[in-house]
C-alpha atoms as a PDB file:
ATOM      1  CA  UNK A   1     -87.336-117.085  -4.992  1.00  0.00           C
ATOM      2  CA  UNK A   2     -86.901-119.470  -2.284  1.00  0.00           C
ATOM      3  CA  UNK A   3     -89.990-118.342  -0.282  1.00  0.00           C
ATOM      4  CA  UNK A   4     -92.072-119.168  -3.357  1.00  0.00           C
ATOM      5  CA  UNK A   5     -90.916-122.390  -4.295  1.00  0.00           C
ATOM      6  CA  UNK A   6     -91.185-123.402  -0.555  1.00  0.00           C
ATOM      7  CA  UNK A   7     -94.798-122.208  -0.549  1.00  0.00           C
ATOM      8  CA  UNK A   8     -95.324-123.832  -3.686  1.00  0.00           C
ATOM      9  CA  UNK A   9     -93.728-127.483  -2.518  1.00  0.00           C
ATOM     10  CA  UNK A  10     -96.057-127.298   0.400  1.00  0.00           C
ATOM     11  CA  UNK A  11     -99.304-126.349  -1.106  1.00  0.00           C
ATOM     12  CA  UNK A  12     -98.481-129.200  -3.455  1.00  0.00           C
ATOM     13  CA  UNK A  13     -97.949-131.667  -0.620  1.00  0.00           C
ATOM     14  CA  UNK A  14    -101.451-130.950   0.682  1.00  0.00           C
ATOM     15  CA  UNK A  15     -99.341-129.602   3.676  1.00  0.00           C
ATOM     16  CA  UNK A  16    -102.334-128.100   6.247  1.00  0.00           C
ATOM     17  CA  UNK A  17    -101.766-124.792   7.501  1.00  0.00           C
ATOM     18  CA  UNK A  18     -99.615-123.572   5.057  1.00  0.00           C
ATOM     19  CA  UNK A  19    -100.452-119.646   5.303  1.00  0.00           C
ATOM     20  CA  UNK A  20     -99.412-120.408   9.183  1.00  0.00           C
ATOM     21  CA  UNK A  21     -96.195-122.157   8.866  1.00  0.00           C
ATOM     22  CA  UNK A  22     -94.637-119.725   6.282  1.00  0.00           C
ATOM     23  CA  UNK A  23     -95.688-116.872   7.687  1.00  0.00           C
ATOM     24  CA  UNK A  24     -94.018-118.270  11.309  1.00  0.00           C
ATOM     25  CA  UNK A  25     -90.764-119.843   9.547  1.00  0.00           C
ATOM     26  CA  UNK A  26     -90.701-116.285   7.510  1.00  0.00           C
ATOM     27  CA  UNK A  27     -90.658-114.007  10.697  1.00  0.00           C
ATOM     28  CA  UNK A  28     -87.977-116.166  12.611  1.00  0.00           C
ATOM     29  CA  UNK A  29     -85.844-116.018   9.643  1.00  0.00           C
ATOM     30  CA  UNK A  30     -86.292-111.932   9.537  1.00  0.00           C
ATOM     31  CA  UNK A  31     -86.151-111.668  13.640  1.00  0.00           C
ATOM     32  CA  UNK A  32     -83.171-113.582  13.580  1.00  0.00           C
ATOM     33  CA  UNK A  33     -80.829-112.090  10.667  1.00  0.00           C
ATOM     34  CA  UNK A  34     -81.940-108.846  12.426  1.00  0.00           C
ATOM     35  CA  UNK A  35     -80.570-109.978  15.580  1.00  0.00           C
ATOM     36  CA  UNK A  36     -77.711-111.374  13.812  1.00  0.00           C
ATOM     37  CA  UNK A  37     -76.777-108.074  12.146  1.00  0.00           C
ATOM     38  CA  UNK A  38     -77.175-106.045  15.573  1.00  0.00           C
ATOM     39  CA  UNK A  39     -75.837-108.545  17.625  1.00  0.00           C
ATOM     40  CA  UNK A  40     -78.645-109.163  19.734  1.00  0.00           C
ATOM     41  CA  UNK A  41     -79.648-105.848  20.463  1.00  0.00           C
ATOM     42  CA  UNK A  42     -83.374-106.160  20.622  1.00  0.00           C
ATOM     43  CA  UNK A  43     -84.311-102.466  19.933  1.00  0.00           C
ATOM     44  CA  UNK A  44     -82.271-101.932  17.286  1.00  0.00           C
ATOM     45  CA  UNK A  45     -83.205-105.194  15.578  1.00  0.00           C
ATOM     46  CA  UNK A  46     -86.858-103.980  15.844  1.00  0.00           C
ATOM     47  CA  UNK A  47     -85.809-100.626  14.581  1.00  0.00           C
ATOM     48  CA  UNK A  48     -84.257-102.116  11.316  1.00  0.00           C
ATOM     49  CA  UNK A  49     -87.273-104.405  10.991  1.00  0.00           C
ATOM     50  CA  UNK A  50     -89.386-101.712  11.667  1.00  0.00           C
ATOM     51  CA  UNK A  51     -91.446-102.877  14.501  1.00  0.00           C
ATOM     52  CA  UNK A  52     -91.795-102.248  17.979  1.00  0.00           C
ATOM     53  CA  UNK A  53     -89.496-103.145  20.834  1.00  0.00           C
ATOM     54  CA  UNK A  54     -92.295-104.998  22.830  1.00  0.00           C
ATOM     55  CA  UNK A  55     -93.323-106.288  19.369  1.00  0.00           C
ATOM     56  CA  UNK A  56     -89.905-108.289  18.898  1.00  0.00           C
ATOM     57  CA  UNK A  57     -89.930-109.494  22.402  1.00  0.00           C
ATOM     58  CA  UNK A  58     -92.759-110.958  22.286  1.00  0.00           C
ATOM     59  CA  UNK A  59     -92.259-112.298  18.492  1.00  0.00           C
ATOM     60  CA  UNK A  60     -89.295-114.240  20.141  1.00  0.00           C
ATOM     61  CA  UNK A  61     -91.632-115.516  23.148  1.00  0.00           C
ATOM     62  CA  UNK A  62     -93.850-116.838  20.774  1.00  0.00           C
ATOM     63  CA  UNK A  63     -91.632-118.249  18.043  1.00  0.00           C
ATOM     64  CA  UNK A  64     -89.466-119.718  20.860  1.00  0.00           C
ATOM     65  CA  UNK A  65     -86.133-117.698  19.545  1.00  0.00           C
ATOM     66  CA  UNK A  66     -85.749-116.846  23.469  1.00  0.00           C
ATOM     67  CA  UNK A  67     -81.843-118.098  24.260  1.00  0.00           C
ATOM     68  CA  UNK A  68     -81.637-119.086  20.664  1.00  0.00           C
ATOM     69  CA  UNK A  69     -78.063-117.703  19.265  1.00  0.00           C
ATOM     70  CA  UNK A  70     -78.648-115.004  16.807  1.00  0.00           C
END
């Protein structure tokens, strides 16, 4: 599982921040396949995903996905 060995590699680094990172690189990943698969329609992306539509708006405030192709 790629998520695994990535944590793995890191934690072995000493990488700071770990829990952080992953859990960041882990929801732009989902967010955008979502997006991908819906082609960019926000609420139905956060319906698949299960989360709120001002959830996933803000999600891709914060992880900077805003303008980002899906």
């Amino acid at each position: 599982d790629a998520l695994r060995r990535e944590a793995d590699r890191r934690l072995a680094a000493g990488t700071p921040a770990v829990w952080e990172q992953l859990t960041r690189d882990f929801e732009a990943a989902l967010i955008r396949s979502a997006l991908a698969r819906t082609r960019g329609r926000r609420i139905e992306a956060a319906q698949r995903l299960g989360i709120g539509r001002n959830t996933i708006t803000r999600k891709i405030q914060e992880l900077g996905l805003d303008g980002v192709d899906p």
